[in-house]
Protein backbone atom coordinates (compact mmCIF):
# COMPACT_ATOMS: atom_id res chain seq x y z
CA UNK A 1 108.72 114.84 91.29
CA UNK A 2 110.17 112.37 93.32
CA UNK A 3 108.36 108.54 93.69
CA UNK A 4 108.05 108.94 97.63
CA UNK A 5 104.79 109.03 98.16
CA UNK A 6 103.07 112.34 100.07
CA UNK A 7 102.11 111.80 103.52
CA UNK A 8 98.61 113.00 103.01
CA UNK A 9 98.14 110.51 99.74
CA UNK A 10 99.32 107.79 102.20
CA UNK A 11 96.96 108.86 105.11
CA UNK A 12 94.14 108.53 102.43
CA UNK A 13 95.16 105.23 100.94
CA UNK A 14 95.93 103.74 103.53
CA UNK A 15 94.15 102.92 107.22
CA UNK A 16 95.67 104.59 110.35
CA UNK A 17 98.79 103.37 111.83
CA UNK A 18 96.76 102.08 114.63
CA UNK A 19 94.90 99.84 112.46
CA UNK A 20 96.89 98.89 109.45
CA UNK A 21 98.64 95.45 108.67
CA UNK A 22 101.92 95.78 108.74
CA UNK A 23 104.94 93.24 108.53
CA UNK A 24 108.69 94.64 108.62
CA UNK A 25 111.03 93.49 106.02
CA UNK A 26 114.62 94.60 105.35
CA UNK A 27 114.15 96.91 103.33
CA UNK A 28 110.53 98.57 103.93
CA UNK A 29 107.06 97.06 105.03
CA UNK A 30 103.75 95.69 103.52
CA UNK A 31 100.94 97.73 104.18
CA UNK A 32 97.37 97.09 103.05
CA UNK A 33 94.80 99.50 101.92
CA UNK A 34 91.44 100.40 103.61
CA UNK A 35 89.65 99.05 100.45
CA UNK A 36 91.61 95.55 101.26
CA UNK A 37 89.64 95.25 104.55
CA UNK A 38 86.55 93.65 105.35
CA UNK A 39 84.79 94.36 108.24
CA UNK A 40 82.44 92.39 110.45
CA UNK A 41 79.06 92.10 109.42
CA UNK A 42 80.41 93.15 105.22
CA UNK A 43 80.75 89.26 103.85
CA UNK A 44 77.83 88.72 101.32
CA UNK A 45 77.18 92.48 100.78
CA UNK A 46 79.97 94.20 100.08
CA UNK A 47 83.63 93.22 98.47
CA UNK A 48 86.82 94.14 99.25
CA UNK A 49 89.91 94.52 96.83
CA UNK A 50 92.90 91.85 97.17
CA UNK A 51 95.95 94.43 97.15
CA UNK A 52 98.86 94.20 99.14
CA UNK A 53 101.65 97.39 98.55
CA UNK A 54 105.33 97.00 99.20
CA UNK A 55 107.13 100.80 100.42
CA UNK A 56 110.83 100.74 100.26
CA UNK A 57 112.32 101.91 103.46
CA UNK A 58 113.96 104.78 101.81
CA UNK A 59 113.35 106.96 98.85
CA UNK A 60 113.64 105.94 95.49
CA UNK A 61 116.39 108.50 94.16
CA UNK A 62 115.06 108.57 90.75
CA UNK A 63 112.87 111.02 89.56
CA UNK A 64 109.26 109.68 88.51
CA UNK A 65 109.84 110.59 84.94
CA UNK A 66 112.82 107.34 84.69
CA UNK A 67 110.65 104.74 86.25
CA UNK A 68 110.97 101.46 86.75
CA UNK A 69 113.30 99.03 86.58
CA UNK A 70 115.41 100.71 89.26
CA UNK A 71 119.37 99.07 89.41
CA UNK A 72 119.55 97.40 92.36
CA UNK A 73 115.80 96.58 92.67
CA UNK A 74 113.89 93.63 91.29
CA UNK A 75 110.21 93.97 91.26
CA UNK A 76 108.61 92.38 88.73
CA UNK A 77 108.04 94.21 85.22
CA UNK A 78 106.25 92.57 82.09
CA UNK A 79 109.30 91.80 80.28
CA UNK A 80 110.83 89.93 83.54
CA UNK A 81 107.05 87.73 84.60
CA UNK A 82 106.54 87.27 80.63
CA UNK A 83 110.18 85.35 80.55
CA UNK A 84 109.48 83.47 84.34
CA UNK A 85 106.40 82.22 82.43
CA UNK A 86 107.81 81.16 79.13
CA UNK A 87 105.41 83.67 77.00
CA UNK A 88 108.63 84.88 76.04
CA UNK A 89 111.93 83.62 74.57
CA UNK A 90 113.81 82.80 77.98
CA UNK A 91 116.51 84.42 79.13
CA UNK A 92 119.38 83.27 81.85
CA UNK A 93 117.86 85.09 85.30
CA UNK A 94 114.59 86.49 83.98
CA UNK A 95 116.20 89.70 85.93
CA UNK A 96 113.53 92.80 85.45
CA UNK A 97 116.63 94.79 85.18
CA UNK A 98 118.04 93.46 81.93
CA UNK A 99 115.07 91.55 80.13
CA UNK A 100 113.01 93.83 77.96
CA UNK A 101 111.02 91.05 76.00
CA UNK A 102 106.82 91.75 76.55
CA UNK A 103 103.98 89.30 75.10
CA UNK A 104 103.15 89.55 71.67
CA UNK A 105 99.25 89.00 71.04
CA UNK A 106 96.06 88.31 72.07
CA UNK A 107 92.92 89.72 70.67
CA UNK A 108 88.98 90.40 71.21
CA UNK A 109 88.15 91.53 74.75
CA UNK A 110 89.20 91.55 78.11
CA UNK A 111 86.57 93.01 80.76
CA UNK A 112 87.64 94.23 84.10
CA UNK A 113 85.05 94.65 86.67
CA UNK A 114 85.82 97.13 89.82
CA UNK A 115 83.77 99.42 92.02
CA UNK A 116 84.07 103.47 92.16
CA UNK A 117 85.38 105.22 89.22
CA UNK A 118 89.24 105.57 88.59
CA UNK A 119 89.72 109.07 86.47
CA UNK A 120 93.54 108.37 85.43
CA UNK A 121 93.27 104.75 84.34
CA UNK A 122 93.57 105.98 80.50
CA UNK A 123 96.29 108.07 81.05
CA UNK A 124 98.18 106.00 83.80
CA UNK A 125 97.69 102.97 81.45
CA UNK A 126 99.65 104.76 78.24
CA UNK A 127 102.32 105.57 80.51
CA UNK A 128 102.74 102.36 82.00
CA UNK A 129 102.98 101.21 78.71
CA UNK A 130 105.62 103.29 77.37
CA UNK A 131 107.54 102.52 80.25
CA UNK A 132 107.89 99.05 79.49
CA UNK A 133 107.94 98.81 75.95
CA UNK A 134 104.41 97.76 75.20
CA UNK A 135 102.29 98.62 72.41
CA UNK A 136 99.50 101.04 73.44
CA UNK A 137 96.69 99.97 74.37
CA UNK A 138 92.56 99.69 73.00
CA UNK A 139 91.04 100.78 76.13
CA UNK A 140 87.72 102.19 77.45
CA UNK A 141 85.81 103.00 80.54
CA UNK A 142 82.28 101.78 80.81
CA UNK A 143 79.91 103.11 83.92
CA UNK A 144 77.92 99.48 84.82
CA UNK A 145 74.74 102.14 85.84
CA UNK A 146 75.42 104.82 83.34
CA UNK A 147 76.62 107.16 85.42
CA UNK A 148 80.22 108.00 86.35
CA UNK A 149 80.68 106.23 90.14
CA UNK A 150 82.41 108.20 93.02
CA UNK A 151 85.97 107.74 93.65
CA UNK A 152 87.93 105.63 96.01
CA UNK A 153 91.65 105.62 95.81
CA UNK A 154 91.95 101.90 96.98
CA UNK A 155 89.97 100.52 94.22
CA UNK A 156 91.50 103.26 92.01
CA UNK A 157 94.93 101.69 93.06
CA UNK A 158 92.98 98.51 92.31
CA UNK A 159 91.72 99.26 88.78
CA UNK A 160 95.51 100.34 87.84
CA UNK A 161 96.80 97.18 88.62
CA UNK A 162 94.39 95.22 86.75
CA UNK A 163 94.07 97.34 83.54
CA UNK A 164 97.85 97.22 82.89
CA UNK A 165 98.51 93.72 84.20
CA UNK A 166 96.04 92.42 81.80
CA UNK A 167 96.94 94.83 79.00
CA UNK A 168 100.72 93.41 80.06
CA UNK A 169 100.33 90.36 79.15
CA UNK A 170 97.75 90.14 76.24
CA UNK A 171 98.94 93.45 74.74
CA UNK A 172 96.61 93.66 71.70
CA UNK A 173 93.57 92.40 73.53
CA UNK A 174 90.88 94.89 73.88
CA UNK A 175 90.50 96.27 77.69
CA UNK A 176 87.52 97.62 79.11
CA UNK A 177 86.93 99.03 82.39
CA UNK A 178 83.38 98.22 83.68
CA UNK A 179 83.07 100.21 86.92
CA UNK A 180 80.46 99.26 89.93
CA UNK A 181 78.74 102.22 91.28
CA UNK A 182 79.81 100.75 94.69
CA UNK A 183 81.26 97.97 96.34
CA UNK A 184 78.27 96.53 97.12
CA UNK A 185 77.61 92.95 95.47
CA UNK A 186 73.88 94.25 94.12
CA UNK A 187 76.51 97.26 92.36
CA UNK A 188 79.27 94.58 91.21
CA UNK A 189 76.57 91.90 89.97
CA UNK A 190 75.08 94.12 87.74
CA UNK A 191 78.43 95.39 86.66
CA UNK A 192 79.42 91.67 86.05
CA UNK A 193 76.57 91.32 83.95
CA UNK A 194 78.04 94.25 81.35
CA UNK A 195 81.37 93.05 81.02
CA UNK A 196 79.93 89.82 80.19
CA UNK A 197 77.69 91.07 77.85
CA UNK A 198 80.60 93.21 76.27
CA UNK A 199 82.86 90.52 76.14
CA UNK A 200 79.98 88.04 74.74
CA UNK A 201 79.85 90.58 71.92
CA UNK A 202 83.18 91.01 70.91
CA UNK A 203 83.60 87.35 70.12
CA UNK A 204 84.22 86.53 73.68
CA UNK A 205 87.14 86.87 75.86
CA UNK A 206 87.81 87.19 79.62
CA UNK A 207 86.22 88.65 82.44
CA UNK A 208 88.92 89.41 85.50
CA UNK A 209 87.52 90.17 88.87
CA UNK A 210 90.40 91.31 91.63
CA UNK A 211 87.99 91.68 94.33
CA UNK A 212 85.73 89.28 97.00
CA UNK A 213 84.50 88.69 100.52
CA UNK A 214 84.35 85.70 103.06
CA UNK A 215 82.45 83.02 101.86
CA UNK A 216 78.91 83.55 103.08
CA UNK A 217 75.64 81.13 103.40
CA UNK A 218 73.82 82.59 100.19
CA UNK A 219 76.65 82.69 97.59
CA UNK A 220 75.47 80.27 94.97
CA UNK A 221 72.26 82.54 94.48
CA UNK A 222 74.86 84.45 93.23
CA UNK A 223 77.28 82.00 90.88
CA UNK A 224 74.74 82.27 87.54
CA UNK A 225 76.64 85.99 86.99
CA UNK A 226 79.42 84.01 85.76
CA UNK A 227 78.03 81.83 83.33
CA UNK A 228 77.55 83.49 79.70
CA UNK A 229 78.81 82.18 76.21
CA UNK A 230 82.34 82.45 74.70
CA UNK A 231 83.44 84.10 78.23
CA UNK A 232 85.79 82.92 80.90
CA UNK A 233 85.66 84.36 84.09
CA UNK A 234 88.46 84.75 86.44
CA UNK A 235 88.73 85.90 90.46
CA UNK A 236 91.01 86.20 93.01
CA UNK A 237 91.13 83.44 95.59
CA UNK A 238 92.26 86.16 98.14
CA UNK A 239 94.79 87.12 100.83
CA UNK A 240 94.44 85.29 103.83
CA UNK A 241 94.03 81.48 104.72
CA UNK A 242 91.25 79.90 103.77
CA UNK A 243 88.27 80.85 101.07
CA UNK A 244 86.95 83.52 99.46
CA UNK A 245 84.24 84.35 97.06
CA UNK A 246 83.40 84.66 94.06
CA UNK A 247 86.94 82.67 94.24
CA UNK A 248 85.67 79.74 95.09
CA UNK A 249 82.46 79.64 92.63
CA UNK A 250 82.62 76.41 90.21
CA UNK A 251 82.16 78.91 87.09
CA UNK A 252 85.60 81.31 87.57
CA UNK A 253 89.11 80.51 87.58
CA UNK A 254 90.44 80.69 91.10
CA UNK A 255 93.21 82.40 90.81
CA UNK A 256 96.13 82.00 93.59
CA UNK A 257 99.44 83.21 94.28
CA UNK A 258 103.01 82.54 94.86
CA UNK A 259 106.16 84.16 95.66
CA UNK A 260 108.61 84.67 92.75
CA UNK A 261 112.11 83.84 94.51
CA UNK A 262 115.31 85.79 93.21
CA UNK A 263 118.84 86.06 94.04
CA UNK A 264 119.24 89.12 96.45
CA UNK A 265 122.38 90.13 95.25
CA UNK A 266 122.07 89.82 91.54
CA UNK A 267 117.74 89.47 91.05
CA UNK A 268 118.51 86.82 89.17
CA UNK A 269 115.10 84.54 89.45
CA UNK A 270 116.12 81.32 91.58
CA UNK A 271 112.36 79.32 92.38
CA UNK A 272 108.89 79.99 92.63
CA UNK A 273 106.79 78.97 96.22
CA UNK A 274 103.59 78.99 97.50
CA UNK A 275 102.64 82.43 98.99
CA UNK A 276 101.69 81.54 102.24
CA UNK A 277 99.28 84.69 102.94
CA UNK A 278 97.38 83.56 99.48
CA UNK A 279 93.52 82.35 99.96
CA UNK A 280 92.77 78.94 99.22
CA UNK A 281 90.94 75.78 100.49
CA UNK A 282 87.63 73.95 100.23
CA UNK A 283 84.83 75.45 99.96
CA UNK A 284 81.79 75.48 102.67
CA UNK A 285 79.06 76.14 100.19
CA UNK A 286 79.85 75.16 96.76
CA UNK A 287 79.36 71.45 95.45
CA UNK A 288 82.54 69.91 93.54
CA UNK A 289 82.62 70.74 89.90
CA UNK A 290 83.22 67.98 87.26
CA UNK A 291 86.20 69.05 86.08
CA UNK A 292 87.24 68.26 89.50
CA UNK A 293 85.96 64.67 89.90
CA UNK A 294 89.55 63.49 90.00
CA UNK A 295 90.04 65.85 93.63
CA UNK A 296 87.30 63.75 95.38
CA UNK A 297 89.79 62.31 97.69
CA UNK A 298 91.39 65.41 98.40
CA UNK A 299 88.22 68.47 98.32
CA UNK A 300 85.53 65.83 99.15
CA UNK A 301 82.19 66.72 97.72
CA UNK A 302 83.11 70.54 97.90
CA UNK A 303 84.85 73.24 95.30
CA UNK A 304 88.67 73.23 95.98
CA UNK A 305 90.41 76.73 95.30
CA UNK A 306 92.64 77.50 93.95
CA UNK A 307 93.27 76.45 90.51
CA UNK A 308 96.06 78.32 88.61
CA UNK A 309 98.55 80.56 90.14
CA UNK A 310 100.72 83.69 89.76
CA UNK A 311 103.36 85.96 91.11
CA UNK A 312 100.99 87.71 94.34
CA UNK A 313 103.45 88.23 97.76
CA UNK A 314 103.68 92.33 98.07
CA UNK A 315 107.57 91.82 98.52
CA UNK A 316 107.85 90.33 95.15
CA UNK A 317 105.44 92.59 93.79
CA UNK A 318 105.53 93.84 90.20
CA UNK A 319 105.46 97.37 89.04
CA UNK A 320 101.79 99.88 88.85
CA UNK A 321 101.37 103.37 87.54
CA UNK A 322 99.03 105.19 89.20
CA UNK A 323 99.36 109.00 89.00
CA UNK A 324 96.44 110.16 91.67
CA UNK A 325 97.87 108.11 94.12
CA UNK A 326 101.58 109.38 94.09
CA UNK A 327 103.36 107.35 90.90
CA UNK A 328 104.68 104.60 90.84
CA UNK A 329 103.99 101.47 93.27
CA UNK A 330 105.10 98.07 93.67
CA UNK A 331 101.88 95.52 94.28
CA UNK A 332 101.39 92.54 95.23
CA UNK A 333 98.51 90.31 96.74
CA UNK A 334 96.25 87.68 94.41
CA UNK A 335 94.74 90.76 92.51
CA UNK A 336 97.87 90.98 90.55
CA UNK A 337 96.98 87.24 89.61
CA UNK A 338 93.68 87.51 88.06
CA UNK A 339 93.85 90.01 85.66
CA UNK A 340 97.68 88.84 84.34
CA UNK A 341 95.85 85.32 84.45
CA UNK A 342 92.87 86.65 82.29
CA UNK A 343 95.79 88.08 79.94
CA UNK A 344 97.43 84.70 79.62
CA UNK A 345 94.47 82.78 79.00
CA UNK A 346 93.62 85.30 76.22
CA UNK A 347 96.86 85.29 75.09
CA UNK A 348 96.69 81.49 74.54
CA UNK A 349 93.97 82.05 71.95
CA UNK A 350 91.93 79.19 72.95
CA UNK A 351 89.12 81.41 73.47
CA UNK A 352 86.67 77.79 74.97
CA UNK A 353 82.86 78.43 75.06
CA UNK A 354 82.58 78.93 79.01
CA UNK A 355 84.65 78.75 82.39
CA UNK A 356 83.91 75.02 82.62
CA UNK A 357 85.59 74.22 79.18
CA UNK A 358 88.89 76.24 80.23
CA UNK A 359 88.81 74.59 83.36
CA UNK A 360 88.33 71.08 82.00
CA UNK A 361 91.35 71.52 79.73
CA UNK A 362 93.54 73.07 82.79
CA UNK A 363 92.40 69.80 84.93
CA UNK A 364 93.40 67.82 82.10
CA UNK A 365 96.91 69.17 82.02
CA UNK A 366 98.11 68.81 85.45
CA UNK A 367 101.45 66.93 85.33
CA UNK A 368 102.29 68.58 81.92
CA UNK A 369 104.60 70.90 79.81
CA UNK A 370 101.84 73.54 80.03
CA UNK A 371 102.22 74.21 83.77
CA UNK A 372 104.87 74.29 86.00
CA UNK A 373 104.06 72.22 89.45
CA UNK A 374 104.68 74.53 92.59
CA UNK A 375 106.14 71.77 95.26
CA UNK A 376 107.57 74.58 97.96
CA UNK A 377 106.46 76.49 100.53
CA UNK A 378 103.13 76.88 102.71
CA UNK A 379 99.45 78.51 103.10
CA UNK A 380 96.85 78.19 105.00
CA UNK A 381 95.85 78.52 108.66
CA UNK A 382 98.54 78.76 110.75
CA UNK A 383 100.37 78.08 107.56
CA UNK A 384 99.32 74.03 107.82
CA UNK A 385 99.29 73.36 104.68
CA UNK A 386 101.88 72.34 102.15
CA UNK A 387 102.45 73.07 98.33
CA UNK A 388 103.08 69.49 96.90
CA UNK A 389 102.81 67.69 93.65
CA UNK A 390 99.65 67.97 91.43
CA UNK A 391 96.86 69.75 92.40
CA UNK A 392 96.72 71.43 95.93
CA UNK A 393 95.11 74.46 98.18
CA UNK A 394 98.35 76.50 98.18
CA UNK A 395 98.82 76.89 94.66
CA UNK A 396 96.49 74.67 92.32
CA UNK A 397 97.26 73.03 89.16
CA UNK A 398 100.52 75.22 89.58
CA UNK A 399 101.76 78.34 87.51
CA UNK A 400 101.68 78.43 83.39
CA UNK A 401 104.36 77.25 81.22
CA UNK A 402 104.13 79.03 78.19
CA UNK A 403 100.89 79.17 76.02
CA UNK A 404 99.52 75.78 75.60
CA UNK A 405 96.83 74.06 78.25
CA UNK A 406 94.74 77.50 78.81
């Protein structure tokens, strides 16, 4: 089997060429699934996901059985983000092609929450982690209403990408799959309320949430699903200027994204840059959080997003396994960031009592060792605004530096 992906499995992932996103690169396009859309009239009752997929112009002339990392391509693998990030002894380069060095730890729980059911993610998950050299996995499926959802192959696509991202880089942390009988926010509330409970239970641990909507009038009815001991919740800040929620509630971890530069003749890693399709801003609703007194002059009264950041644009996307869509894909967009963000966090072993306690400590380490500052590139509407030193709305607090500060 090769890794082009059928026609018919891209006709169902994807919208209609008359209505999908599209930008032309050099060598292929970005395309966004139909579950990545929100339509008018959807903010405040139902999410979408926060994926962005990268297709190579051209076939990948290696059979599916190889995978990933192709010579002569660089996407991003776990052994190649793991050394960008200094989880991992680092190497000259960080190039995905000759870096085989994972994350070694973490523990207790990490809870993913995502709507419709995804059949494969067991399966798709060991093989993803034989392919890169990670232990396998403690992993389970949980149905947030008891019984098994419908499925949709976006938020299948979706659930791949955050079970093995987080798995990637917290590799003996448990992983559960809590899946919303919709996408509905009454479906992924209640689902929210699980994974917390499951992650409460196992000592505590993370709870990574890859999906979101426009901000909307009634949101903070909304922000107590986040709040429960010994877990820290994460979201996506989202894909497109400005703010999204639950990315912008006080009580996750926003999580951003950037664009992992490399050398396009050797993928040798050369910078890191804002991402300037990744969601971020102040917040309409939301009152400033404490632990971000010291942005009053920047955010105002309001919540700024985002607050850490990691690897998101589609065309420096990292590697996902998902077998009912086609194989293997390369993904990108700020759902990659909050589940490999949940992993770091756990991997850290801090483990604080709430969101507000991780957050505190991440506020208190701007300007550190524990976080590399993002100073390049752009976001925002009509790309206005600029990374820059300390905190900001393109990137944060800036990317992690090892293990400390989290």
């Amino acid at each position: 089997m090769k890794i082009k992906i059928a026609a018919v499995l891209l006709a169902t992932l994807f919208c209609s060429a008359s209505t999908i996103a599209q930008v032309a690169h050099v060598r292929g396009k970005v395309v966004v699934p139909a579950s990545s859309f929100e339509k008018p009239g959807q903010a405040g009752r139902f999410a979408h996901t926060h994926i962005q997929v990268f297709l190579p112009a051209t076939t990948l002339p290696h059979p599916q059985t190889s995978g990933p990392p192709y010579a002569g391509l660089a996407y991003e693998t776990p052994a190649s983000l793991a050394c960008v990030y200094g989880l991992v002894a680092t190497a000259s380069g960080c190039n995905p092609n000759k870096v085989t060095a994972v994350p070694n730890g973490g523990s207790r729980m990490i809870a993913i929450v995502d709507a419709y059911d995804a059949p494969s993610a067991a399966s798709d998950l060991a093989y993803f982690s034989q392919q890169f050299g990670l232990p396998s996995a403690s992993f389970q499926v949980v149905y947030a209403s008891g019984v098994q959802p419908q499925y949709d192959m976006g938020w299948e696509l979706e659930a791949s990408l955050d079970v093995q991202w987080a798995h990637a880089m917290a590799p003996q942390a448990q992983i559960v799959l809590v899946e919303a009988a919709s996408n509905s926010f009454a479906d992924l509330m209640a689902a929210e309320d699980v994974a917390a409970r499951m992650v409460n239970a196992a000592g505590g641990g993370e709870v990574s949430n890859s999906w979101g909507s426009g901000e909307f009038g009634s949101e903070t009815a909304f922000d107590s699903h986040f709040v429960k001991p010994g877990v820290v919740f994460l979201a996506s800040s989202g894909d497109s200027p400005g703010t999204s929620w639950p990315g912008v509630s006080p009580n996750v971890v926003s999580a951003g994204g950037t664009t992992v530069r490399r050398n396009p003749s050797t993928g040798n890693f050369v910078s890191e840059i804002a991402w300037e399709s990744a969601g971020g801003g102040v917040s309409y609703y939301e009152a400033r959080p404490s632990y971000q007194s010291k942005l009053s002059s920047t955010v105002g009264s309001h919540r700024g997003a985002p607050d850490l950041s990691f690897d998101a644009n589609p065309t420096t996307g990292v590697w996902v396994f998902d077998s009912n869509a086609g194989g293997w894909y390369i993904v990108g967009g700020t759902s990659v960031s909050s589940p490999a963000l949940a992993g770091i966090i756990n991997l850290a072993g801090s483990f604080y009592t709430s969101t507000n306690a991780e957050l505190t400590t991440v506020y208190g380490k701007i300007g550190t060792a524990s976080f590399t500052d993002i100073t390049g590139g752009f976001c925002g509407a009509y790309v206005g605004y600029s990374a820059a030193g300390g905190w900001d709305v393109c990137t944060g607090a800036g990317v992690s530096k090892g293990k400390t500060g989290k």
